[in-house]
PDB file of N, CA and C in Angstrom:
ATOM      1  N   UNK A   1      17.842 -29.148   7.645  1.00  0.00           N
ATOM      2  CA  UNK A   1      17.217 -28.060   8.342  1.00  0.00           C
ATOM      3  C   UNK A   1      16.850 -26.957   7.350  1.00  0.00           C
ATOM      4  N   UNK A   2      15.556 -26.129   7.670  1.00  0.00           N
ATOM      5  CA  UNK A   2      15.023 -25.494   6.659  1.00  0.00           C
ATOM      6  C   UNK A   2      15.331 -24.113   7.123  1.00  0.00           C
ATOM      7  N   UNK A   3      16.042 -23.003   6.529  1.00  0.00           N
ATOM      8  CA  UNK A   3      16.796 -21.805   6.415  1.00  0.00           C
ATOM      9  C   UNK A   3      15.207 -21.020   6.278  1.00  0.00           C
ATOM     10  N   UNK A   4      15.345 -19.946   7.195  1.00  0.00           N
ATOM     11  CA  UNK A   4      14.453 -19.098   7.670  1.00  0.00           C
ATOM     12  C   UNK A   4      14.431 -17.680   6.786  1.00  0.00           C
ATOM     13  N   UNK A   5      13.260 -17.417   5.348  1.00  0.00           N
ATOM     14  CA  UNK A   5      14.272 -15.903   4.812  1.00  0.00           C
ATOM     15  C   UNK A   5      13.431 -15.244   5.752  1.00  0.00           C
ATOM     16  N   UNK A   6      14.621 -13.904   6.132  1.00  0.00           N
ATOM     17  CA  UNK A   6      14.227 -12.668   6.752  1.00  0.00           C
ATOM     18  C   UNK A   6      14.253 -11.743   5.998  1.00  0.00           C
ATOM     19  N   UNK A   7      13.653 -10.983   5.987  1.00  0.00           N
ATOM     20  CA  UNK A   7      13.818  -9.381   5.638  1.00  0.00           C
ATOM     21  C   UNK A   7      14.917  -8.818   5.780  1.00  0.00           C
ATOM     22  N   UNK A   8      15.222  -8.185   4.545  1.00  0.00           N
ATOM     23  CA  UNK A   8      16.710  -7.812   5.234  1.00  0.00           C
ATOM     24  C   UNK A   8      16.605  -6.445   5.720  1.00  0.00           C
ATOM     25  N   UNK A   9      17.043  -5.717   6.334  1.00  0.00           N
ATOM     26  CA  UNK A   9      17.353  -4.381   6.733  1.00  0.00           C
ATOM     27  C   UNK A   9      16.847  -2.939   5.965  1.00  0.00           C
ATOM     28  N   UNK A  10      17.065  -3.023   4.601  1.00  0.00           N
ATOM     29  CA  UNK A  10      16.829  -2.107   3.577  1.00  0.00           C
ATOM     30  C   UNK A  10      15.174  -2.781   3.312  1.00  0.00           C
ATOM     31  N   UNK A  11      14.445  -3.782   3.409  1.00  0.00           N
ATOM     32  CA  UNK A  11      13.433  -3.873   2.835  1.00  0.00           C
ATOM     33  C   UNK A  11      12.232  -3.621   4.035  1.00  0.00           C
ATOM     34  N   UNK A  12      12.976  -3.695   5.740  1.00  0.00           N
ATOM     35  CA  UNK A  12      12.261  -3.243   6.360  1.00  0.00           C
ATOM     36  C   UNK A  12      12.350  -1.872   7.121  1.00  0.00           C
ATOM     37  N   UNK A  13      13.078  -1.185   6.408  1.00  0.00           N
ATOM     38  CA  UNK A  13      12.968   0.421   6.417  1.00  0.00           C
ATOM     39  C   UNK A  13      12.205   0.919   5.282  1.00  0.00           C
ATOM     40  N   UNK A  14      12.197  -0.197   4.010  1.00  0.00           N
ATOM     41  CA  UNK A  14      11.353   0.820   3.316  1.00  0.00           C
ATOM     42  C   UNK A  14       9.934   0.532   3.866  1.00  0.00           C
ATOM     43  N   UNK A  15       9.450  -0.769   4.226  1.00  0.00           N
ATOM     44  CA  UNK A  15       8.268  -0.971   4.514  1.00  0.00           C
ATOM     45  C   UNK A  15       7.826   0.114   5.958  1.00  0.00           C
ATOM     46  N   UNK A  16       8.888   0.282   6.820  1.00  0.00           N
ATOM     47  CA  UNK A  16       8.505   1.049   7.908  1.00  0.00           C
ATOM     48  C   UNK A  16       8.352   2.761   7.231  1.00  0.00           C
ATOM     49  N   UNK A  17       8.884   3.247   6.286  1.00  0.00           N
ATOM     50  CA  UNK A  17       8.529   4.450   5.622  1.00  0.00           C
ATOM     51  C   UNK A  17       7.338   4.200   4.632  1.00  0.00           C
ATOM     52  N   UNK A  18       7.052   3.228   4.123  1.00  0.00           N
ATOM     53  CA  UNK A  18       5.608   2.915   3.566  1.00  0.00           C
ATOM     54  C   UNK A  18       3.974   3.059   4.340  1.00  0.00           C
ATOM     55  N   UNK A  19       4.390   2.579   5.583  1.00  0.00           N
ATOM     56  CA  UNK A  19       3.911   2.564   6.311  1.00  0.00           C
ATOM     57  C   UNK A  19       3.178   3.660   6.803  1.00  0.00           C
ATOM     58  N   UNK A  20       4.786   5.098   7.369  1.00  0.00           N
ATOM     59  CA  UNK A  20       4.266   6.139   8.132  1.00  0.00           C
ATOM     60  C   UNK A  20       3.849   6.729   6.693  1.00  0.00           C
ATOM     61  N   UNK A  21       3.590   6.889   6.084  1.00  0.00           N
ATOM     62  CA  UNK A  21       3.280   7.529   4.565  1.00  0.00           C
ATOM     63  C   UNK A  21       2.037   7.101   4.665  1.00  0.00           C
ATOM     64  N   UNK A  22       1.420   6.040   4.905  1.00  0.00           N
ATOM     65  CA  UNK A  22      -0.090   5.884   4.672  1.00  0.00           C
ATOM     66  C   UNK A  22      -1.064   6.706   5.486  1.00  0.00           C
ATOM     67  N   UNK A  23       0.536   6.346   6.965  1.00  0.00           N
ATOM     68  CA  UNK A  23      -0.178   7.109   8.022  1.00  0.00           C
ATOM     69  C   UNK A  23      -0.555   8.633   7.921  1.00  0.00           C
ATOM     70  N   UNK A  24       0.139   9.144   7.368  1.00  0.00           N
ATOM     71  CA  UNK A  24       0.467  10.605   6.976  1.00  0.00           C
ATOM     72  C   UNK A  24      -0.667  11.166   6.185  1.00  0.00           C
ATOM     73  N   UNK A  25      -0.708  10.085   5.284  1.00  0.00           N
ATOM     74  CA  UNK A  25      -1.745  10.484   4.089  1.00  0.00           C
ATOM     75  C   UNK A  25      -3.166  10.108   4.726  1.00  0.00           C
ATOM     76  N   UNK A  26      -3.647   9.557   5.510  1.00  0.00           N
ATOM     77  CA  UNK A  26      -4.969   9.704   6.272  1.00  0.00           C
ATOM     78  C   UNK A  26      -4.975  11.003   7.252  1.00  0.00           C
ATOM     79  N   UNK A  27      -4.051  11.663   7.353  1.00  0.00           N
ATOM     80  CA  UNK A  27      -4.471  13.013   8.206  1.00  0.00           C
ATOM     81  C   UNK A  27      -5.178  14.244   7.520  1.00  0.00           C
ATOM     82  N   UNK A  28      -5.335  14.743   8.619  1.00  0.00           N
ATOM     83  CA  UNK A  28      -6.033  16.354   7.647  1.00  0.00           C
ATOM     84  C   UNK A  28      -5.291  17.047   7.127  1.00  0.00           C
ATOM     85  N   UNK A  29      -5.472  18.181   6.230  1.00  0.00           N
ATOM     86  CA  UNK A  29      -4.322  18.754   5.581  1.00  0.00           C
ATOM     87  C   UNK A  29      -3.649  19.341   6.457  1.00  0.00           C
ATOM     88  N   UNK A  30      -4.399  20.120   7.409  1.00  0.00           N
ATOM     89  CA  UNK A  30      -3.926  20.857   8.674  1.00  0.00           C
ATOM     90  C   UNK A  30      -2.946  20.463   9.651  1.00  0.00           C
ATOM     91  N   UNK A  31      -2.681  19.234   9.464  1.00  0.00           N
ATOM     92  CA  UNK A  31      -1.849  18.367  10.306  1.00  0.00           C
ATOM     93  C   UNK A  31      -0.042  19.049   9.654  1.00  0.00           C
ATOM     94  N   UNK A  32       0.651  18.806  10.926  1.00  0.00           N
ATOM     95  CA  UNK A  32       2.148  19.358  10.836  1.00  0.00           C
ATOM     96  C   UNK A  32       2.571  18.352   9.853  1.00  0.00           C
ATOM     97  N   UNK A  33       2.279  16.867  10.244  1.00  0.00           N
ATOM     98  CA  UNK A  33       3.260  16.053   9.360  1.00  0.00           C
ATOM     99  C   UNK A  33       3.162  16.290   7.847  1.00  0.00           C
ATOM    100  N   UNK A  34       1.542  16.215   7.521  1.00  0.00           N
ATOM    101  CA  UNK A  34       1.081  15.973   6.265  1.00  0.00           C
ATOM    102  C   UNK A  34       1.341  17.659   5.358  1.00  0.00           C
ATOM    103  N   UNK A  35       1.823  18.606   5.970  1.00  0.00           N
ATOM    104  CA  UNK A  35       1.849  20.074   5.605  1.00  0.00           C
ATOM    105  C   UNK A  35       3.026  19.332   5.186  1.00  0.00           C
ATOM    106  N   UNK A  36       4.484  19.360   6.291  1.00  0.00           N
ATOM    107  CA  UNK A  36       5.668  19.294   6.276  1.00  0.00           C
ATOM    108  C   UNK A  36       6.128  18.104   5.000  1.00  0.00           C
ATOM    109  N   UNK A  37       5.541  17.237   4.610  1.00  0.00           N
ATOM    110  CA  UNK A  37       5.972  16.399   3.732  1.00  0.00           C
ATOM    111  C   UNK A  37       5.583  16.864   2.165  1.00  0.00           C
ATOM    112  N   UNK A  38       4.581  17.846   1.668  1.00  0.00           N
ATOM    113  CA  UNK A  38       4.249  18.111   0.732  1.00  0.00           C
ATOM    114  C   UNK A  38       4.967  19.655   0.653  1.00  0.00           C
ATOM    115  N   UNK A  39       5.672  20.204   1.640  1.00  0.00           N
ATOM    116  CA  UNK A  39       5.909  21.243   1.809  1.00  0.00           C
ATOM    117  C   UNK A  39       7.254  21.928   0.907  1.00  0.00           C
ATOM    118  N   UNK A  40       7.531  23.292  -0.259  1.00  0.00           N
ATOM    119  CA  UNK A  40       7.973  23.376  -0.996  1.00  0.00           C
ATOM    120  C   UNK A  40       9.147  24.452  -0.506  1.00  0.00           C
ATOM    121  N   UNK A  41       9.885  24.732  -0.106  1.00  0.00           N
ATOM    122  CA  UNK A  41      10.812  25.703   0.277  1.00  0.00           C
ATOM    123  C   UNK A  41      11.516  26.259  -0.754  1.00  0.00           C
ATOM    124  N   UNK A  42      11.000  26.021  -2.047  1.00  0.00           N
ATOM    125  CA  UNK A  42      11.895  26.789  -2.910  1.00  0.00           C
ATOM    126  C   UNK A  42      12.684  27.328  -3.155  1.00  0.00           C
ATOM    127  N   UNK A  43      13.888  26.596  -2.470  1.00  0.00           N
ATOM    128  CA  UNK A  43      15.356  27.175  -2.755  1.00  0.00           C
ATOM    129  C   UNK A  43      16.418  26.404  -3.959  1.00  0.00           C
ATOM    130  N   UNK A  44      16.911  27.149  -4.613  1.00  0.00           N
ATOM    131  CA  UNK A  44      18.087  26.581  -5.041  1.00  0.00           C
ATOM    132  C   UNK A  44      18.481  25.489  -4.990  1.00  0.00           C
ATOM    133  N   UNK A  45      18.777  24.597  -5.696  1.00  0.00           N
ATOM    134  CA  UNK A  45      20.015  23.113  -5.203  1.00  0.00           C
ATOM    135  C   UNK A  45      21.145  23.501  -5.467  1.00  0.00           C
ATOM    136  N   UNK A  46      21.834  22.692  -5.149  1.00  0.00           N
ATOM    137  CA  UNK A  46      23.376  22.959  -5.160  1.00  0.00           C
ATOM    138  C   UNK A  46      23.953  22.076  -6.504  1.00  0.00           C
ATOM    139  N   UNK A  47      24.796  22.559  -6.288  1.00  0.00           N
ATOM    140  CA  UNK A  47      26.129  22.427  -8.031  1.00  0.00           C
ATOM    141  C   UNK A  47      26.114  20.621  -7.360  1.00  0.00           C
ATOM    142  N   UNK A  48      25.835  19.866  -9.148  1.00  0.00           N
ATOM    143  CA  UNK A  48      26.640  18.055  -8.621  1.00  0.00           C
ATOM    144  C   UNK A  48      25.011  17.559  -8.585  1.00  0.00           C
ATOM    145  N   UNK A  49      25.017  16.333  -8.482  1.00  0.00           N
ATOM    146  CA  UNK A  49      24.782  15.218  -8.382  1.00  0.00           C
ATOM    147  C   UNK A  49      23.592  15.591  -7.540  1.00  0.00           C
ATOM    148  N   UNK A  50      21.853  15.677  -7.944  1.00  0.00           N
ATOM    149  CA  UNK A  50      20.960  15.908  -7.009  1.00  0.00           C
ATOM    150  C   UNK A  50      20.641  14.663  -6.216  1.00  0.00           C
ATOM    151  N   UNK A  51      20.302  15.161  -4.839  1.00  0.00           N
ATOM    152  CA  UNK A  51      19.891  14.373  -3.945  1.00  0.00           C
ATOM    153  C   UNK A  51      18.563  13.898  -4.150  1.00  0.00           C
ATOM    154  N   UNK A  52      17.883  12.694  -3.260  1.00  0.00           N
ATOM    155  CA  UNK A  52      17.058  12.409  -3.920  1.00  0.00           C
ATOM    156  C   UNK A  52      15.864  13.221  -2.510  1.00  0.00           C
ATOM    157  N   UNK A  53      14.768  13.293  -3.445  1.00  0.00           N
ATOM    158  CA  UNK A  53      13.868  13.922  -2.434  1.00  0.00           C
ATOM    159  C   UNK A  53      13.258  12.721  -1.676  1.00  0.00           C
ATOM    160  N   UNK A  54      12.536  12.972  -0.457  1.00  0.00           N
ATOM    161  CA  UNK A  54      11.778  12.457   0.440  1.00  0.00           C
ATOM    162  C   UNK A  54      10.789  11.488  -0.595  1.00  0.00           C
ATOM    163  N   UNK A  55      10.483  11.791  -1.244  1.00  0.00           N
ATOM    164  CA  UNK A  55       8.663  11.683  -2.442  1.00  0.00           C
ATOM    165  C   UNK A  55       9.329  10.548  -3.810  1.00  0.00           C
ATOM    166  N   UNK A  56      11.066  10.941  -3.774  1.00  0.00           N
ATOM    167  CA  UNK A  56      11.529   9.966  -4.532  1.00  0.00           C
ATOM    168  C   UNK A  56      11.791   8.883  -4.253  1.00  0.00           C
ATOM    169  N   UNK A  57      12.069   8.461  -2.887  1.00  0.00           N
ATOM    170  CA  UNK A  57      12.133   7.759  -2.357  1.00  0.00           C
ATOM    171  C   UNK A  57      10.957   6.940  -2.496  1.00  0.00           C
ATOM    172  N   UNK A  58      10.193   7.545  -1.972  1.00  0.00           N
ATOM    173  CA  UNK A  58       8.163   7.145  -1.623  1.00  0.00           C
ATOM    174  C   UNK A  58       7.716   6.369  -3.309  1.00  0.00           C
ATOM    175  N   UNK A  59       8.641   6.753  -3.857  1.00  0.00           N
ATOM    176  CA  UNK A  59       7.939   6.220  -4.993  1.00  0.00           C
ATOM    177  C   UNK A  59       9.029   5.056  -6.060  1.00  0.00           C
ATOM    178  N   UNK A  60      10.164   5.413  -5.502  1.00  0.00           N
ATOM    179  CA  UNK A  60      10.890   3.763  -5.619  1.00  0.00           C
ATOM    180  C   UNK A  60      10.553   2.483  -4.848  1.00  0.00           C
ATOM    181  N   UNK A  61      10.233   2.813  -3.533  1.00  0.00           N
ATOM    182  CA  UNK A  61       9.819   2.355  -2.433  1.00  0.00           C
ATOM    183  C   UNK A  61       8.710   1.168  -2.788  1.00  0.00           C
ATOM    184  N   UNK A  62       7.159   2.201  -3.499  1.00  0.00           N
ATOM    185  CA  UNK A  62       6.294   1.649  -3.660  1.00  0.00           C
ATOM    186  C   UNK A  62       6.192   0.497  -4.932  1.00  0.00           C
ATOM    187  N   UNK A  63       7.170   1.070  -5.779  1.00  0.00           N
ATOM    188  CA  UNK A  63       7.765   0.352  -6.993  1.00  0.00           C
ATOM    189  C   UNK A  63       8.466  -0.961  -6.913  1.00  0.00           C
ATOM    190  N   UNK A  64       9.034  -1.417  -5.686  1.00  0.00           N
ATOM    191  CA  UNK A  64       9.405  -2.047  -5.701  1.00  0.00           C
ATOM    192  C   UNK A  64       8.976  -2.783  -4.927  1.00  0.00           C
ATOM    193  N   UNK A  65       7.658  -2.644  -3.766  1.00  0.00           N
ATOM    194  CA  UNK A  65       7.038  -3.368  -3.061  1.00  0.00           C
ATOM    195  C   UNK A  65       5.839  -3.760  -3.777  1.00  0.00           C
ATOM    196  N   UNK A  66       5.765  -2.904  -5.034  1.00  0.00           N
ATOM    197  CA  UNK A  66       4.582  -3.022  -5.993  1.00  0.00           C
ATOM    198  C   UNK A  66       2.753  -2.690  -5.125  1.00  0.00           C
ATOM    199  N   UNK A  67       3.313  -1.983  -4.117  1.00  0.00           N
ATOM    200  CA  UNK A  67       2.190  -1.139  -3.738  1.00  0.00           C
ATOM    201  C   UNK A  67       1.367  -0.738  -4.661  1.00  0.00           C
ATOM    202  N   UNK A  68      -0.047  -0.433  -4.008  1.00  0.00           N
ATOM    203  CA  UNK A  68      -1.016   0.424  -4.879  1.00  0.00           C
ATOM    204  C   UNK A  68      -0.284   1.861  -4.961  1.00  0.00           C
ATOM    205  N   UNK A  69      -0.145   2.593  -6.607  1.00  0.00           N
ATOM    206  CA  UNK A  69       0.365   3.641  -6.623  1.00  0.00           C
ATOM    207  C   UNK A  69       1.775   3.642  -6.869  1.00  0.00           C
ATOM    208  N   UNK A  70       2.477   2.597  -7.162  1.00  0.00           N
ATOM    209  CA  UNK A  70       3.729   2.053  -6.902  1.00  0.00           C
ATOM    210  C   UNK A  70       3.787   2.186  -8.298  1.00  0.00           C
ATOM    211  N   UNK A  71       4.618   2.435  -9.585  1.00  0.00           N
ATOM    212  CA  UNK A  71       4.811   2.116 -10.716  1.00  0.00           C
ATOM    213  C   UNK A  71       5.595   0.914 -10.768  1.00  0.00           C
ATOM    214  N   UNK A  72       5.329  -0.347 -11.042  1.00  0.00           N
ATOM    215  CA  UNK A  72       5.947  -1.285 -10.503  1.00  0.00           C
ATOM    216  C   UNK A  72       7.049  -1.238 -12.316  1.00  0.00           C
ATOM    217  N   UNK A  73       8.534  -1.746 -11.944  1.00  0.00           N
ATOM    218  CA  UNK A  73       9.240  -1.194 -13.005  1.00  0.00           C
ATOM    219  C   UNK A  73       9.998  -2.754 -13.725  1.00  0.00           C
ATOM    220  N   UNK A  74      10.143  -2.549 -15.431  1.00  0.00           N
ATOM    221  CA  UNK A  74      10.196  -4.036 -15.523  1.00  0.00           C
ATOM    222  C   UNK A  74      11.944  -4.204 -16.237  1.00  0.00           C
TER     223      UNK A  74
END
């Protein structure tokens, strides 16, 4: 019997955040989402170990799906 691969869990969350990202990026600038994701609040980080941003994500993401825009990494 021939074993079925699935996607595992982590590869279809990144594809579902790949996704709303394209979506995002076809809106107008004027749009809430597409403001809110490029949007800079310039505060401080905190003491330790930085978190990763939203955009860092977006771009491991694409790296490893080897998307257009993706730095694919060797």
């Amino acid at each position: 019997m021939k074993e079925l691969k699935r996607p595992t869990i982590i590869g279809k969350i990144r594809l579902n955040r790949l996704r709303w990202f394209g979506h995002v990026q076809g809106m107008e600038k004027t749009r809430i989402p597409k403001r809110v994701l490029y949007m800079n609040l310039g505060t401080t980080r905190l003491r330790g170990r930085p978190r990763n941003r939203w955009q860092d994500e977006m771009r491991e993401d694409g790296s490893i799906v080897g998307g257009e825009g993706g730095r694919k990494s060797t």
